[in-house]
C-alpha atoms as a PDB file:
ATOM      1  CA  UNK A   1    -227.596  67.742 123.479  1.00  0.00           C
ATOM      2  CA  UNK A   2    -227.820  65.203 120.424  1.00  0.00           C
ATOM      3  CA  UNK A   3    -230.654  65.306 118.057  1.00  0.00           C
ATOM      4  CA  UNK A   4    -231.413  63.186 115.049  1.00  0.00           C
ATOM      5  CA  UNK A   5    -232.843  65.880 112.672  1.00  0.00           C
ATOM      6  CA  UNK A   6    -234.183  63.872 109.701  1.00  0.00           C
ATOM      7  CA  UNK A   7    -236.073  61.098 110.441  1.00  0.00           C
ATOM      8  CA  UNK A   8    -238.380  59.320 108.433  1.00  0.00           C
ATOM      9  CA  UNK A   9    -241.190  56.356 109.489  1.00  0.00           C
ATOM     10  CA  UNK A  10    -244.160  54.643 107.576  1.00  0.00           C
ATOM     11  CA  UNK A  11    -246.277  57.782 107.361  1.00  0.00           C
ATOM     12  CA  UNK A  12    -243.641  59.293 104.672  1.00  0.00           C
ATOM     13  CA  UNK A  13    -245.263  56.049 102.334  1.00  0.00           C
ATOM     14  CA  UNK A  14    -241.619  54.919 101.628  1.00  0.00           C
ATOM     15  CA  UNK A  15    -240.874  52.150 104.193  1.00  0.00           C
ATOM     16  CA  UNK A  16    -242.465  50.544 106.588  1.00  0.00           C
ATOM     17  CA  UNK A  17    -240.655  51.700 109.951  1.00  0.00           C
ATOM     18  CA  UNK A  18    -243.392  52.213 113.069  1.00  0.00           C
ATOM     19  CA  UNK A  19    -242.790  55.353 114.867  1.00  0.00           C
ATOM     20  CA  UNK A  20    -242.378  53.587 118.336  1.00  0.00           C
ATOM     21  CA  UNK A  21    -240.012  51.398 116.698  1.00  0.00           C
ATOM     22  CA  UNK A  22    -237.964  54.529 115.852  1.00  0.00           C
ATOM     23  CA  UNK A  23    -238.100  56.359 118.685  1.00  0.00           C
ATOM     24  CA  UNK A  24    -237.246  53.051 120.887  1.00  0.00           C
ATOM     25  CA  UNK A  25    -234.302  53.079 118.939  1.00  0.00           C
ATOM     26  CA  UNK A  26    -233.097  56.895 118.637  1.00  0.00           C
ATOM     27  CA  UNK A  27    -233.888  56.366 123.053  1.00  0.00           C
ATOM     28  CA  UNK A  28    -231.699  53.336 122.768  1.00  0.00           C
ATOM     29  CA  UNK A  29    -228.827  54.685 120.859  1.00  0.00           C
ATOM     30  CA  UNK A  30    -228.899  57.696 123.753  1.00  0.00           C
ATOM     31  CA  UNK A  31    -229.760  60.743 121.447  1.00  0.00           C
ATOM     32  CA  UNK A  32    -231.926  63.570 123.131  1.00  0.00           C
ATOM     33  CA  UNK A  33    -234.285  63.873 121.120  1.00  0.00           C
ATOM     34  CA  UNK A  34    -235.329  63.632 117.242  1.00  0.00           C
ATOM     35  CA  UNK A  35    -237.431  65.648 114.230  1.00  0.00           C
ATOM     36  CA  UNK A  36    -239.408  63.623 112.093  1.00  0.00           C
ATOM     37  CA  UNK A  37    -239.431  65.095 108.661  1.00  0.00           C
ATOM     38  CA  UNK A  38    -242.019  63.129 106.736  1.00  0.00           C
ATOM     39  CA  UNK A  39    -242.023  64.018 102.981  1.00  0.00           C
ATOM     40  CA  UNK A  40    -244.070  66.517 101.249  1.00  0.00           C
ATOM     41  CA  UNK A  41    -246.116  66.858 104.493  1.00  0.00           C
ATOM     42  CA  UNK A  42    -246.105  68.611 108.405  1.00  0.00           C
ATOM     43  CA  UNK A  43    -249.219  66.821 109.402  1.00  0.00           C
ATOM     44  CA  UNK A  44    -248.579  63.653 108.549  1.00  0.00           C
ATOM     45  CA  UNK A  45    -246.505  63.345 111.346  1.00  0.00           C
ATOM     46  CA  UNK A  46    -248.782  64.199 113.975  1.00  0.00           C
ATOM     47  CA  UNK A  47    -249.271  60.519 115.200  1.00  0.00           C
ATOM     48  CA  UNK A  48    -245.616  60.287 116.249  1.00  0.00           C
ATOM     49  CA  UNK A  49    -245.697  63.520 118.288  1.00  0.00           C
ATOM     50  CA  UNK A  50    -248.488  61.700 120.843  1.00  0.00           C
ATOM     51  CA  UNK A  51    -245.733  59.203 121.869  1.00  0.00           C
ATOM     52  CA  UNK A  52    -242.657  61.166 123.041  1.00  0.00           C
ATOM     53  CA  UNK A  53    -243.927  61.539 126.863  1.00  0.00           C
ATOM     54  CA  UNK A  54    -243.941  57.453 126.602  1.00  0.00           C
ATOM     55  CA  UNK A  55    -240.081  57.249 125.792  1.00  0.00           C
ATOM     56  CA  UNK A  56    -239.375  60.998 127.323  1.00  0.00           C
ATOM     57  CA  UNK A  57    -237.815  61.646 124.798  1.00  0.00           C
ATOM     58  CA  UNK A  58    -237.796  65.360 122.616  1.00  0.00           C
ATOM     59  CA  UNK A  59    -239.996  64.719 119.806  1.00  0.00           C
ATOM     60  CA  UNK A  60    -240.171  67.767 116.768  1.00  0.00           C
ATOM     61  CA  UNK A  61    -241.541  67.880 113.540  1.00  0.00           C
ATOM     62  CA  UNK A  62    -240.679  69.162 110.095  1.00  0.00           C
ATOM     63  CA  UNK A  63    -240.792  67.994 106.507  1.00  0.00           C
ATOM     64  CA  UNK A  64    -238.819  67.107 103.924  1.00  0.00           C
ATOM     65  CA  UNK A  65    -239.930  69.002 100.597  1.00  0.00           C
ATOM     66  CA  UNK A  66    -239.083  67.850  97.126  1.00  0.00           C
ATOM     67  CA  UNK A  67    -238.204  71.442  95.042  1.00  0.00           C
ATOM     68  CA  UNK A  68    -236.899  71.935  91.492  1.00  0.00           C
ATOM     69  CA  UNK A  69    -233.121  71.875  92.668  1.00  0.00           C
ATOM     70  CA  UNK A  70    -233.265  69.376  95.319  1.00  0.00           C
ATOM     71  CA  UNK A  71    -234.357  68.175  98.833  1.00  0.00           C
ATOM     72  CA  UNK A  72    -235.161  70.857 101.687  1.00  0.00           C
ATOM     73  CA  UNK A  73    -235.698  70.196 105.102  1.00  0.00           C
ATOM     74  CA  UNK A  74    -238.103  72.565 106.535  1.00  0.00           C
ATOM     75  CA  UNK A  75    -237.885  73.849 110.202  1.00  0.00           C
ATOM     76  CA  UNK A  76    -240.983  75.722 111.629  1.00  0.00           C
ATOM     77  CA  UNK A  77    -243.906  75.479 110.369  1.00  0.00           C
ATOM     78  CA  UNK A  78    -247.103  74.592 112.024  1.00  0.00           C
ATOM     79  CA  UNK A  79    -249.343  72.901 109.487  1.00  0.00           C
ATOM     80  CA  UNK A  80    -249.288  72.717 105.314  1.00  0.00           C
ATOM     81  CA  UNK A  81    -250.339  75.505 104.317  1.00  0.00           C
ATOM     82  CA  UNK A  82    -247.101  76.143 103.094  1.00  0.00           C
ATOM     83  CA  UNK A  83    -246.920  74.106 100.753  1.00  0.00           C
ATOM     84  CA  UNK A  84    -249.546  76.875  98.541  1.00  0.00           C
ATOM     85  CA  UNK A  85    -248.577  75.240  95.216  1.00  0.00           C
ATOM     86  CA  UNK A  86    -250.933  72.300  95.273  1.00  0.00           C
ATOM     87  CA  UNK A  87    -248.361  69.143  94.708  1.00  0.00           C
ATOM     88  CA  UNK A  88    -245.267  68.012  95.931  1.00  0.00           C
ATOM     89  CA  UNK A  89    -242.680  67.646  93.958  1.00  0.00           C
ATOM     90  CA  UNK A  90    -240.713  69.911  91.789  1.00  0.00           C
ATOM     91  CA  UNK A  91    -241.823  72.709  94.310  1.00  0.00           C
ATOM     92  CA  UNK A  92    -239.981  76.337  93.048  1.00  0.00           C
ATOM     93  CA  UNK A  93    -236.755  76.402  95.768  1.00  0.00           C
ATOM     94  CA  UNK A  94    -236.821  80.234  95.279  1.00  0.00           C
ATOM     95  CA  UNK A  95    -240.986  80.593  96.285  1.00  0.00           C
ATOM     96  CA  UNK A  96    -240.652  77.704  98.854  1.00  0.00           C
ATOM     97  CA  UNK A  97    -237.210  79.486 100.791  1.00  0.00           C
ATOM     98  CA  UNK A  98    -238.978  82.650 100.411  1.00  0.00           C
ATOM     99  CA  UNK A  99    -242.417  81.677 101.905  1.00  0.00           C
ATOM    100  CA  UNK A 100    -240.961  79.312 104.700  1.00  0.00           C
ATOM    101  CA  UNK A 101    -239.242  82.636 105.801  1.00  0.00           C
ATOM    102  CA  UNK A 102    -242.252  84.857 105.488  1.00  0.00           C
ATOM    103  CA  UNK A 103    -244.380  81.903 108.137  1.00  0.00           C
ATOM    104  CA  UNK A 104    -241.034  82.568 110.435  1.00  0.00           C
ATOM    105  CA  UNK A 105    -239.613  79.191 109.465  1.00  0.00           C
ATOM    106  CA  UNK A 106    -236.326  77.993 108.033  1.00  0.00           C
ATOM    107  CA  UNK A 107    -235.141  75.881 105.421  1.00  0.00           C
ATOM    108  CA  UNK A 108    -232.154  73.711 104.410  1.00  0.00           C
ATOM    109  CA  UNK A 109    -230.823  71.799 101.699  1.00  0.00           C
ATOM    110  CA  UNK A 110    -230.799  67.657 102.304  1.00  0.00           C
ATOM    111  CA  UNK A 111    -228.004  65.906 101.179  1.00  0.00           C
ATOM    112  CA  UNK A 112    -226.833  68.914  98.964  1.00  0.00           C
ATOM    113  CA  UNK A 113    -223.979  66.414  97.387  1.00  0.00           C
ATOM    114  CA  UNK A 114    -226.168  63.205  97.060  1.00  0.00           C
ATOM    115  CA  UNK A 115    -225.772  62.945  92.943  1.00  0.00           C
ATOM    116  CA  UNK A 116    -229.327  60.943  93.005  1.00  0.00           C
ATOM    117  CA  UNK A 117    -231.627  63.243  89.889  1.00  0.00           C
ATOM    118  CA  UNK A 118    -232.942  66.504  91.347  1.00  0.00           C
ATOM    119  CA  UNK A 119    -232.869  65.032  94.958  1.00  0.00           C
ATOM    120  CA  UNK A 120    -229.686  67.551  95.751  1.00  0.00           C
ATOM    121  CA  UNK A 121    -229.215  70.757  95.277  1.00  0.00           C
ATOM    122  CA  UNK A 122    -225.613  69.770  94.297  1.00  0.00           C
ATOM    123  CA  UNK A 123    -222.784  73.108  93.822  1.00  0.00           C
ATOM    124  CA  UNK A 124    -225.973  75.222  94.217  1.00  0.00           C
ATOM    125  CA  UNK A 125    -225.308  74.826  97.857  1.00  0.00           C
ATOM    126  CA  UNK A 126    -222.078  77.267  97.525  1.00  0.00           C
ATOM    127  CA  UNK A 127    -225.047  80.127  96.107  1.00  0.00           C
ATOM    128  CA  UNK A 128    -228.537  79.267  97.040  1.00  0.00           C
ATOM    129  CA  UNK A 129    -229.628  82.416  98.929  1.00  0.00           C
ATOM    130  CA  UNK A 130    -232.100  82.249 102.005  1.00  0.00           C
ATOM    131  CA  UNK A 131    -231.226  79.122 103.725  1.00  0.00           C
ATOM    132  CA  UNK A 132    -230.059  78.575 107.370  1.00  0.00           C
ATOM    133  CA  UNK A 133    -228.063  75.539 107.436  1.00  0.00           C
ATOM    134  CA  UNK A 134    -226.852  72.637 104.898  1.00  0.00           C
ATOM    135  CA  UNK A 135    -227.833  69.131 106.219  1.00  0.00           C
ATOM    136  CA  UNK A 136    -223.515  68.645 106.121  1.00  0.00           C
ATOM    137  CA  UNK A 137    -224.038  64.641 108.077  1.00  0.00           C
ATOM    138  CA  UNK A 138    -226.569  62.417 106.018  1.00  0.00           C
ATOM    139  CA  UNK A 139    -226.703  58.763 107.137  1.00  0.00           C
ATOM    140  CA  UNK A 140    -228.004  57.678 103.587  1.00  0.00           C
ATOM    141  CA  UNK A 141    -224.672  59.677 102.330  1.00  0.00           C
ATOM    142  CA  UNK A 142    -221.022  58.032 101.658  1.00  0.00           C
ATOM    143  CA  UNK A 143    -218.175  60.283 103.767  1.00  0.00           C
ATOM    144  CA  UNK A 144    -216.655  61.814 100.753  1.00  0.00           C
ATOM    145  CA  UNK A 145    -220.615  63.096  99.586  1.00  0.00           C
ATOM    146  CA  UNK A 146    -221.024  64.319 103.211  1.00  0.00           C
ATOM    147  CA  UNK A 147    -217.411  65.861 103.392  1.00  0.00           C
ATOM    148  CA  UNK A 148    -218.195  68.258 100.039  1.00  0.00           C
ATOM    149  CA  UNK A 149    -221.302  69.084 101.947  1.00  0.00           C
ATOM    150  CA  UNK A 150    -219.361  70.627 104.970  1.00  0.00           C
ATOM    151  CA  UNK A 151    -216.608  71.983 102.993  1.00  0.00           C
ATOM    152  CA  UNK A 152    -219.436  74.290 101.516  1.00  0.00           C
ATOM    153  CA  UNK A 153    -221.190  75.122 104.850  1.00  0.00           C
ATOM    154  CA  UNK A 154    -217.703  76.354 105.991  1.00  0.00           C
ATOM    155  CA  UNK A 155    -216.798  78.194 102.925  1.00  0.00           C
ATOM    156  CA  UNK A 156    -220.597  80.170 103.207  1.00  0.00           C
ATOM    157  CA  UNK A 157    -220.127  80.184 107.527  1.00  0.00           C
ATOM    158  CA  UNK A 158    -223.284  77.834 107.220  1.00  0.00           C
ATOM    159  CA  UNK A 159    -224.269  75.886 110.306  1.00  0.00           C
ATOM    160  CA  UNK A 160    -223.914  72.221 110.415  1.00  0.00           C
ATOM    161  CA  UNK A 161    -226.888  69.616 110.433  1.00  0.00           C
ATOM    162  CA  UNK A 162    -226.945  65.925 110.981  1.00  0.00           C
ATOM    163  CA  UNK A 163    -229.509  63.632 110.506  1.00  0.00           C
ATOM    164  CA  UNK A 164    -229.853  59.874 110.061  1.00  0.00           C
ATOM    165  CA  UNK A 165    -232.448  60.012 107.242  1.00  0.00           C
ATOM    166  CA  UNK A 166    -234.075  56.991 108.800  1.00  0.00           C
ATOM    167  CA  UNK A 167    -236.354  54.916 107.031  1.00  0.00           C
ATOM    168  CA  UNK A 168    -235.642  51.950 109.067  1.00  0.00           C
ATOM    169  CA  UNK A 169    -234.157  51.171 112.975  1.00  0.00           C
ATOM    170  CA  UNK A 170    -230.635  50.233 112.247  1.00  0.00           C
ATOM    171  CA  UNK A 171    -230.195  53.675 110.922  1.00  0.00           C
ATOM    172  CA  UNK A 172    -231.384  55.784 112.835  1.00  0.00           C
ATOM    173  CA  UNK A 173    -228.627  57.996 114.911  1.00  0.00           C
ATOM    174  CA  UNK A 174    -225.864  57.411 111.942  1.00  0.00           C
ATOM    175  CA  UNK A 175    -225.860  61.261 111.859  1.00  0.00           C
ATOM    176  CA  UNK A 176    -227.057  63.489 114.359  1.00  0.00           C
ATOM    177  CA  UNK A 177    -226.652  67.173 115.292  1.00  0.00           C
ATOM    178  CA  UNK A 178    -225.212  68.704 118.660  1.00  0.00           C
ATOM    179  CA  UNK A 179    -226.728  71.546 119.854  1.00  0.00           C
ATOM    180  CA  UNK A 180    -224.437  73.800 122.462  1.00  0.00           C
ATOM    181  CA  UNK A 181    -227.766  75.388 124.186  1.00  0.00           C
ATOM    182  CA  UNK A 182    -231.262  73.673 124.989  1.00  0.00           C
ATOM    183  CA  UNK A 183    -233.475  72.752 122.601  1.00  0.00           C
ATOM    184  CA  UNK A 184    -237.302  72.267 124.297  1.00  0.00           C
ATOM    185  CA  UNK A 185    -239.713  72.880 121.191  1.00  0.00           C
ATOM    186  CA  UNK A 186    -239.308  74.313 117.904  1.00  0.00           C
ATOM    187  CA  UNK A 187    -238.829  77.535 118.340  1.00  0.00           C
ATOM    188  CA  UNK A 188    -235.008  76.960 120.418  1.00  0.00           C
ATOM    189  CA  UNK A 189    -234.547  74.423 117.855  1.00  0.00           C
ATOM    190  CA  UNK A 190    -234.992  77.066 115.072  1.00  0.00           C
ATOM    191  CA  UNK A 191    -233.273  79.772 116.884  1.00  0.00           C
ATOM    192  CA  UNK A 192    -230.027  77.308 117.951  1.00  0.00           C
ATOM    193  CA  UNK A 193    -229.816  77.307 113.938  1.00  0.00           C
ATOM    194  CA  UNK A 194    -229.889  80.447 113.382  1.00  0.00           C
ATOM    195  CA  UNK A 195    -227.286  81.173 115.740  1.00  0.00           C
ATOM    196  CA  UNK A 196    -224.977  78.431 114.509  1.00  0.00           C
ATOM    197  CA  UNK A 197    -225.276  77.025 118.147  1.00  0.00           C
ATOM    198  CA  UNK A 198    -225.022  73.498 116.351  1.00  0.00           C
ATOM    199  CA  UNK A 199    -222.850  71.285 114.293  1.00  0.00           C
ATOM    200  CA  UNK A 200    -223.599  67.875 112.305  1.00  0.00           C
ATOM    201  CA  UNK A 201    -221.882  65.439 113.216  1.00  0.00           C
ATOM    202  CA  UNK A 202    -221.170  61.040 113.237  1.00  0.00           C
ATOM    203  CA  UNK A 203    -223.341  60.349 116.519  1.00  0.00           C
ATOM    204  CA  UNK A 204    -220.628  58.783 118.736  1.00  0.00           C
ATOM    205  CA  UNK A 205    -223.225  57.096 119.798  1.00  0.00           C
ATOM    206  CA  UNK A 206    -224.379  54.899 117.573  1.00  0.00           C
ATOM    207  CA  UNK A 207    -224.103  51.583 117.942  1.00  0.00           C
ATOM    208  CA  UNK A 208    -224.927  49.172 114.422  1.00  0.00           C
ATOM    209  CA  UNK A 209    -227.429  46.056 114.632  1.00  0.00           C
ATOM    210  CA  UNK A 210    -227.143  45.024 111.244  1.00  0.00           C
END
């Protein structure tokens, strides 16, 4: 199964893309099912969740935390109290990896090669300790910034992750993730990672309207 694992709408407060307009699309394009990663926050996504039984389609949620040495998609969690240090950028990567990991979740690096300030976590992804995954398919990302990505999942025998990093329609399902066993919730999602039961990947799929 195909899912889009880092998806963005309106309630991330950087663009202005309406959650049924997103998951119309991600239906559209034929993926399975998406996670909607809002930044800095879990709950702000909660709005989107209440519409996946109206385009039956899988619907899961993370978020998308800003940390001292980059992006880092969070998997697993249930609300945001994790996020104990009171702001939400420049979050220690160390304290967050280690705390996601302590509330059973996991974490891992977006767009590791993106050179864009401290949005990537850059070579660090060949030694970052206590991370499942790199995000190695970013829609956002040029091939050659995605392709030093996967080279350093396979040199650390890292799972795969792709995700469109939506923030409008026409993008979402650039990247997506196959998953070789179900996915239902968030807890198969979490465990498919941890068994390296997935792969990022260009979604086949996807077909441009731009």
């Amino acid at each position: 199964m195909w899912i889009d694992c880092h998806c963005h709408t309106k309630y991330s407060h950087d663009n202005w893309l309406e959650p049924g307009d997103l998951l119309r699309r991600a239906k559209d394009q034929g993926l399975d099912g998406v996670v909607v990663t809002e930044h800095h926050s879990y709950e702000a996504s909660a709005p989107i969740e209440a519409l996946a039984g109206e385009f039956e389609l899988l619907v899961l949620r993370g978020v998308e935390a800003s940390t001292d040495r980059g992006h880092v998609l969070v998997y697993g969690v249930v609300d945001d109290s994790w996020n104990c240090w009171g702001r939400d950028n420049y979050l220690p990567i160390d304290e967050l990896t280690a705390r996601i990991a302590a509330l059973g979740g996991i974490c891992v690096p977006a767009h590791p090669y993106r050179e864009t300030g401290v949005a990537s976590l850059l070579d660090g992804a060949r030694s970052l300790g206590g991370i499942a995954a790199l995000e190695t398919h970013n829609g956002g990302n040029d091939r050659e910034t995605n392709a030093r990505a996967l080279q350093a999942a396979h040199e650390r025998g890292l799972p795969g992750l792709g995700g469109s990093d939506c923030h409008r329609s026409a993008a979402v399902a650039r990247c997506a993730t196959e998953f070789c066993v179900p996915v239902s919730d968030m807890q198969t999602f979490v465990a498919a990672v941890r068994a390296g039961a997935c792969r990022g990947a260009y979604y086949k799929g996807h077909v441009s309207i731009e």
